[in-house]
C-alpha atoms as a PDB file:
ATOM      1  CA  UNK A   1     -25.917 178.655-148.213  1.00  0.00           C
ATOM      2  CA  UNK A   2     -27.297 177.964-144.779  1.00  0.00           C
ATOM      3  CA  UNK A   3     -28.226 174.753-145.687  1.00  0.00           C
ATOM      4  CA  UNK A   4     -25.272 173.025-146.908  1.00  0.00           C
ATOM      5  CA  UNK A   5     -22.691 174.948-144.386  1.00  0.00           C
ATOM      6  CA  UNK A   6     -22.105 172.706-141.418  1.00  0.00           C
ATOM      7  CA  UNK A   7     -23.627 173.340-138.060  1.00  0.00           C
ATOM      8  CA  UNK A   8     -21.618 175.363-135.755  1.00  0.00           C
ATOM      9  CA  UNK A   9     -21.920 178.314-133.540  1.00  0.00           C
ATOM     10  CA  UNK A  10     -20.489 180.928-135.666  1.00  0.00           C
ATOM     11  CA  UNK A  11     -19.385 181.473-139.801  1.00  0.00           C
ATOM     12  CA  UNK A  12     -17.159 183.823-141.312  1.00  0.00           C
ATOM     13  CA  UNK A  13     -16.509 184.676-144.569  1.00  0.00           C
ATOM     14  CA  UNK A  14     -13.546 184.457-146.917  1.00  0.00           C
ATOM     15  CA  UNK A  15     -13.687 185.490-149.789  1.00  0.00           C
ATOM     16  CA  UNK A  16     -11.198 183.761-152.130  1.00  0.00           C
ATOM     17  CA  UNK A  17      -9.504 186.921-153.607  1.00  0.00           C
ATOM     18  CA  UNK A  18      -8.693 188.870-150.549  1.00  0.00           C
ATOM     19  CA  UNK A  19      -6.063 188.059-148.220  1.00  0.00           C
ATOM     20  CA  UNK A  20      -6.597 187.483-144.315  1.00  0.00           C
ATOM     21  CA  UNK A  21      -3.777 187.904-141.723  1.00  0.00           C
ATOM     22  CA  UNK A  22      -3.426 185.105-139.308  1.00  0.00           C
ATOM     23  CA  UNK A  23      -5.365 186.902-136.363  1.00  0.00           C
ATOM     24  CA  UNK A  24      -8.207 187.586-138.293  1.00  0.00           C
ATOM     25  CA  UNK A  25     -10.875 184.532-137.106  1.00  0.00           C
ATOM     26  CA  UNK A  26      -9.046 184.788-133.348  1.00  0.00           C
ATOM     27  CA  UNK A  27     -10.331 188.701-133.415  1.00  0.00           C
ATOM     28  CA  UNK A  28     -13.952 187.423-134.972  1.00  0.00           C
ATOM     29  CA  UNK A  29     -14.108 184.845-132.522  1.00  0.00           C
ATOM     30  CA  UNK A  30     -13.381 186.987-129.617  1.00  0.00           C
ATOM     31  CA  UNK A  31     -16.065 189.704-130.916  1.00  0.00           C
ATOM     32  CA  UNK A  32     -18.793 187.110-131.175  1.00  0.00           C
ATOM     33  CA  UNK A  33     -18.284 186.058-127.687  1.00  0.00           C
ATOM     34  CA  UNK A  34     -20.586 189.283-127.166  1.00  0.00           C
ATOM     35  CA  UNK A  35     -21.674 190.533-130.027  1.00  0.00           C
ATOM     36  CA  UNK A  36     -23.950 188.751-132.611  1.00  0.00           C
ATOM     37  CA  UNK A  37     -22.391 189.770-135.376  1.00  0.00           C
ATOM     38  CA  UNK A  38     -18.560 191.477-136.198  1.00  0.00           C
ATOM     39  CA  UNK A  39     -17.539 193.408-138.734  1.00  0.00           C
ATOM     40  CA  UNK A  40     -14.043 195.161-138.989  1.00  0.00           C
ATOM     41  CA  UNK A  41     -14.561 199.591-138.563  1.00  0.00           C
ATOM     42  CA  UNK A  42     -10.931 199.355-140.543  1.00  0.00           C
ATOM     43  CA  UNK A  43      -9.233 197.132-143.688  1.00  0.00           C
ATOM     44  CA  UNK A  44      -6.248 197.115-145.315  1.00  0.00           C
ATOM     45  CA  UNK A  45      -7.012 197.763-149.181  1.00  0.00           C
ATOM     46  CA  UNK A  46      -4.465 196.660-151.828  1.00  0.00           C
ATOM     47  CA  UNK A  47      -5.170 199.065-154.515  1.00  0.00           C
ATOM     48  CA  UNK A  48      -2.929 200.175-157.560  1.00  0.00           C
ATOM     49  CA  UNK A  49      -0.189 197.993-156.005  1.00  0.00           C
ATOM     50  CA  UNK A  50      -0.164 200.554-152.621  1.00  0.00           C
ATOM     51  CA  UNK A  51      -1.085 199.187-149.386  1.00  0.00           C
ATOM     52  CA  UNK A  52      -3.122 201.499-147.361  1.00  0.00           C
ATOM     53  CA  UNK A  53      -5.365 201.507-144.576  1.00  0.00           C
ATOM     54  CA  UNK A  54      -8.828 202.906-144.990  1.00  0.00           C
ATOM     55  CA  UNK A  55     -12.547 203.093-142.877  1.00  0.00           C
ATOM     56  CA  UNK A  56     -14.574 200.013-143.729  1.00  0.00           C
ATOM     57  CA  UNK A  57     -17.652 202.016-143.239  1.00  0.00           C
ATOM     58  CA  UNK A  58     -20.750 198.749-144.049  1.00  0.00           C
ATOM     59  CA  UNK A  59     -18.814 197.752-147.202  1.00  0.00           C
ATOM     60  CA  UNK A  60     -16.864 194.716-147.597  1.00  0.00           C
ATOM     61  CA  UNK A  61     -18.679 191.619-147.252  1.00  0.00           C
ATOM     62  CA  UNK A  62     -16.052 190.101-146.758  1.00  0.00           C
ATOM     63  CA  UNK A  63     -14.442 191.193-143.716  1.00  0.00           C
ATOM     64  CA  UNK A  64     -17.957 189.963-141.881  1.00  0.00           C
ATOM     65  CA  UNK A  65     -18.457 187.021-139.137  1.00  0.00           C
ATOM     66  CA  UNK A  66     -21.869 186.253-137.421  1.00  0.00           C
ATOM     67  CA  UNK A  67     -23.424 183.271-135.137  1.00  0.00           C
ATOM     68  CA  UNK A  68     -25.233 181.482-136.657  1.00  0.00           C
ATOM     69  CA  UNK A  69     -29.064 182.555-134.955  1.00  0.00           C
ATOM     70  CA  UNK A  70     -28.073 186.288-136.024  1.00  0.00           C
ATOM     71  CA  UNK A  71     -27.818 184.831-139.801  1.00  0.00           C
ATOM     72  CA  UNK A  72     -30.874 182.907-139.219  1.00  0.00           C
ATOM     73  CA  UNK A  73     -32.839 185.712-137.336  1.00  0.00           C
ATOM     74  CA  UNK A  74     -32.301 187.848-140.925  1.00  0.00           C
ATOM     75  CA  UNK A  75     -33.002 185.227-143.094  1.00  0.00           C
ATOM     76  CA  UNK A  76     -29.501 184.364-144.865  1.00  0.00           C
ATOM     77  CA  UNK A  77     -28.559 185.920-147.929  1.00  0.00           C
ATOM     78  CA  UNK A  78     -31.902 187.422-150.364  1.00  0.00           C
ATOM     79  CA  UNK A  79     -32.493 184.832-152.870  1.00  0.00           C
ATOM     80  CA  UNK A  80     -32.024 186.648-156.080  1.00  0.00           C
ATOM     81  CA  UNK A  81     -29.334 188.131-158.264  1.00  0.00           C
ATOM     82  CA  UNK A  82     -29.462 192.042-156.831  1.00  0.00           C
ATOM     83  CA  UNK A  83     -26.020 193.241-157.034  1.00  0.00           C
ATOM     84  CA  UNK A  84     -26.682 194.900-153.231  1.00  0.00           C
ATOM     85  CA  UNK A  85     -27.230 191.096-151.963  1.00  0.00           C
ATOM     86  CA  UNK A  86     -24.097 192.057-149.568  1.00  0.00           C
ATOM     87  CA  UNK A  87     -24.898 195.612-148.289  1.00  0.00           C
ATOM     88  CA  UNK A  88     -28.192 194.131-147.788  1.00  0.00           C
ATOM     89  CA  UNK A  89     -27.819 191.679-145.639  1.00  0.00           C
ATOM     90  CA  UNK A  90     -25.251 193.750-143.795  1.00  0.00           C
ATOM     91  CA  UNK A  91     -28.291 196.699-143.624  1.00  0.00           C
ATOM     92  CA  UNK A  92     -30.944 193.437-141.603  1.00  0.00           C
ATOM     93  CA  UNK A  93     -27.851 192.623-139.554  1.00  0.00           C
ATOM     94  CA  UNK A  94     -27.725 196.162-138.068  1.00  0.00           C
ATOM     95  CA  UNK A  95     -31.139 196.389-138.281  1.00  0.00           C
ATOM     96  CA  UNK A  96     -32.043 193.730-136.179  1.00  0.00           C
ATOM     97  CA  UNK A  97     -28.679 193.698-133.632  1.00  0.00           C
ATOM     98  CA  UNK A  98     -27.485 197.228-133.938  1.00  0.00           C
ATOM     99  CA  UNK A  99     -23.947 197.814-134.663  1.00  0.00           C
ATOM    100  CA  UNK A 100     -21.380 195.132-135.330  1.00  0.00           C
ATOM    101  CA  UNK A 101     -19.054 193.883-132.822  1.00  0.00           C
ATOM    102  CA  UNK A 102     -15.343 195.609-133.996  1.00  0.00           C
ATOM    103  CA  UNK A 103     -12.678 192.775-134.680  1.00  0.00           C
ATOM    104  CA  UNK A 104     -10.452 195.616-134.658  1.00  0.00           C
ATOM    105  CA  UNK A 105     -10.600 195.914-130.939  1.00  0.00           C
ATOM    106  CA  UNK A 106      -8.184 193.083-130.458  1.00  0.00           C
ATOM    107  CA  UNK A 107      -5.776 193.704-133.420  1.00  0.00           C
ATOM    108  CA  UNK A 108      -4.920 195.572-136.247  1.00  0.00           C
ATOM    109  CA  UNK A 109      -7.132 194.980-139.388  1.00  0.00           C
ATOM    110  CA  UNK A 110      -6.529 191.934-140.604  1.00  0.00           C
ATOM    111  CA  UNK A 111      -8.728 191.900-143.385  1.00  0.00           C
ATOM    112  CA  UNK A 112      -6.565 193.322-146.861  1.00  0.00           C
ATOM    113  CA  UNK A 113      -9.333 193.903-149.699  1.00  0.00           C
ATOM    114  CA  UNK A 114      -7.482 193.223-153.346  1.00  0.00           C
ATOM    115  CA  UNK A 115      -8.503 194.645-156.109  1.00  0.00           C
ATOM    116  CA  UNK A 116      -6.273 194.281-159.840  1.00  0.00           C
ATOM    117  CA  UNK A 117      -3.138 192.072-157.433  1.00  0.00           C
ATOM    118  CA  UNK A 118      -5.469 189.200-156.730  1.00  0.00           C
ATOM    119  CA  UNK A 119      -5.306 188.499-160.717  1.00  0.00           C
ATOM    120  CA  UNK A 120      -8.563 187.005-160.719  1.00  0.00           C
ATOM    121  CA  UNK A 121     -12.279 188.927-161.823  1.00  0.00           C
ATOM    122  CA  UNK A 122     -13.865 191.323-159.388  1.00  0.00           C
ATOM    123  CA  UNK A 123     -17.030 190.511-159.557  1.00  0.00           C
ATOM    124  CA  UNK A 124     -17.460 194.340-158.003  1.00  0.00           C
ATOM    125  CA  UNK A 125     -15.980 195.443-161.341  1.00  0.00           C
ATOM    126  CA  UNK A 126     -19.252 193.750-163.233  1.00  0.00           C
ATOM    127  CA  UNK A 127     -21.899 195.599-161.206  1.00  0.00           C
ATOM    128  CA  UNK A 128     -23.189 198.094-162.665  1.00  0.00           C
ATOM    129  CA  UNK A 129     -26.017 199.197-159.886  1.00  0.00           C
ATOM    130  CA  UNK A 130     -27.272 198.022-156.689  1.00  0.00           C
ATOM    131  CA  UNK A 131     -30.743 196.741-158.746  1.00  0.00           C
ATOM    132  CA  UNK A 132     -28.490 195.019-161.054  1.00  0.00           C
ATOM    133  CA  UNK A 133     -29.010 191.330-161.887  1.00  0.00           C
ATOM    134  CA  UNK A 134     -26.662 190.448-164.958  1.00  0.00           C
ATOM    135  CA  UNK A 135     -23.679 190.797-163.192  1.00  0.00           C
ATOM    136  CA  UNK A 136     -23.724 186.996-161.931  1.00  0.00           C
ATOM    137  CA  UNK A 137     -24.011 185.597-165.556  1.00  0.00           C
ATOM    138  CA  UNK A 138     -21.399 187.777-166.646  1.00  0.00           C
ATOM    139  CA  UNK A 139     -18.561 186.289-164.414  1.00  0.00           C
ATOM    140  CA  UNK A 140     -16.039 184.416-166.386  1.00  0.00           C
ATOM    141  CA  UNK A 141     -15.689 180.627-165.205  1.00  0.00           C
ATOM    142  CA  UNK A 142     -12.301 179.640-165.863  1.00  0.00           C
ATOM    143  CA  UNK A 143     -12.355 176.504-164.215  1.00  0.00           C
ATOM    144  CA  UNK A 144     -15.192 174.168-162.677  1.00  0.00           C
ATOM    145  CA  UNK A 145     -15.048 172.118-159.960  1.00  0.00           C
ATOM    146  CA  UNK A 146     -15.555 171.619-155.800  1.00  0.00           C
ATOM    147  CA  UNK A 147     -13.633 173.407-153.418  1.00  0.00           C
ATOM    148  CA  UNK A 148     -12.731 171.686-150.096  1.00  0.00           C
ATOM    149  CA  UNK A 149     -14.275 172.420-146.693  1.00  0.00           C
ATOM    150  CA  UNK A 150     -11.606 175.082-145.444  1.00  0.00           C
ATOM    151  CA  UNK A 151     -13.253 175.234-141.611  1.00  0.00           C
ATOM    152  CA  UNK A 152     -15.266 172.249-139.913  1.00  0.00           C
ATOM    153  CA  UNK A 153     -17.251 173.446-137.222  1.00  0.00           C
ATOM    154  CA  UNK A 154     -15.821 176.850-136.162  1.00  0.00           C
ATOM    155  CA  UNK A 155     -16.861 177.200-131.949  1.00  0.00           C
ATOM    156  CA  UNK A 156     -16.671 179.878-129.626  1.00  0.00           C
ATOM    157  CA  UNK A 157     -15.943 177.584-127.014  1.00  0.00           C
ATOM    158  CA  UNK A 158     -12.388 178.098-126.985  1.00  0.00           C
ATOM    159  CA  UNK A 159     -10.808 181.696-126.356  1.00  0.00           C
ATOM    160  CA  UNK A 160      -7.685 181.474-127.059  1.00  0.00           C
ATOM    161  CA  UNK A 161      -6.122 185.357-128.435  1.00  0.00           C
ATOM    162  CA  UNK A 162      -3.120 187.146-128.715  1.00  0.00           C
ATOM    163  CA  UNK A 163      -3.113 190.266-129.543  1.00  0.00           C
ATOM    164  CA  UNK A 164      -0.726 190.931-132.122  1.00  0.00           C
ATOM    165  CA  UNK A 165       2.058 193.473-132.423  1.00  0.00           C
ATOM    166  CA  UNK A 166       2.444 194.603-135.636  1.00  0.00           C
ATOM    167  CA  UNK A 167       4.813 197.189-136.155  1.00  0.00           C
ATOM    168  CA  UNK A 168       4.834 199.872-138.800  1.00  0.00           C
ATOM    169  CA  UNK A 169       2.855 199.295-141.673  1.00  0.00           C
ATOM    170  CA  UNK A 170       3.127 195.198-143.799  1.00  0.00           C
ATOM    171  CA  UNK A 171       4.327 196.287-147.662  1.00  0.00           C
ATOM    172  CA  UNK A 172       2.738 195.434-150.561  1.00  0.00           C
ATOM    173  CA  UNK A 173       5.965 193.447-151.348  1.00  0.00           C
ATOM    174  CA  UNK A 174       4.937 190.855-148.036  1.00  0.00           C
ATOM    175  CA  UNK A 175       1.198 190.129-149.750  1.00  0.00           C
ATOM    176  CA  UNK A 176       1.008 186.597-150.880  1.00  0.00           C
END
């Protein structure tokens, strides 16, 4: 993936099921100014149609942000089909940097994990073990094509944050 993504000081990743609140790359931004790599110690999970707020513990792949030597340093993403390939390469990042910077420190979560409301396959929901490889072939493709560059060369020059109020808890009713 390293290869094709275009330089830049720092990546994050979004996955295309979950939803991400409109602070979320501000607060990974503002992590990586010191950190090497951020990961959220909270989420918001959408599960059985009830929004709740939960520990993110090293799960959810993706919630995570890193500059781009830390990604480097630990050698992307393994190059096979293991089912683990995310809590692995979350394991080298602490391994070699320690603990993730905490987006959560300048906002609320802003990372909402969907499960059976993003109407799409969870590709969670084929794995069967961490040593699985199947799982990959087993995803449905519904439609081929190329997706559009979404971010062209994310900096950490510019620090520019709010921290935002949110008050109460969002409802599952204001989830796109």
């Amino acid at each position: 993936m390293l290869a094709i993504a275009p330089p830049c000081d720092a990546y994050a990743i979004l996955d295309d099921d979950d939803v991400y609140l409109p602070w979320h790359l501000q607060a990974h931004a503002a992590t990586l100014e010191d950190h090497a790599w951020s990961h959220p110690s909270r989420i918001l999970s959408h599960l059985c149609r009830v929004l709740h707020e939960e520990p993110a513990a090293g799960r959810f792949h993706g919630a995570l942000a890193f500059r781009r030597e830390a990604i480097e340093a630990v050698g992307g993403w393994r190059q096979d089909a293991r089912a683990d390939f995310d809590q692995d390469l979350i394991a080298r990042l602490r391994a070699r940097f320690g603990p993730p910077g905490d987006p959560c420190d300048y906002g609320p979560p802003s990372y909402v994990y969907r499960w059976e409301s993003s109407e799409s396959v969870h590709c969670s929901g084929l794995m069967t073990s961490p040593d699985n490889t199947d799982w990959y072939a087993r995803v449905p493709l519904t439609e081929r094509g190329t997706v559009g560059e979404l971010i062209r060369g994310w900096t950490l020059r510019r620090r520019s944050f709010t921290r935002p109020s949110v008050r109460g808890r969002i409802g599952a009713e204001e989830l796109p």
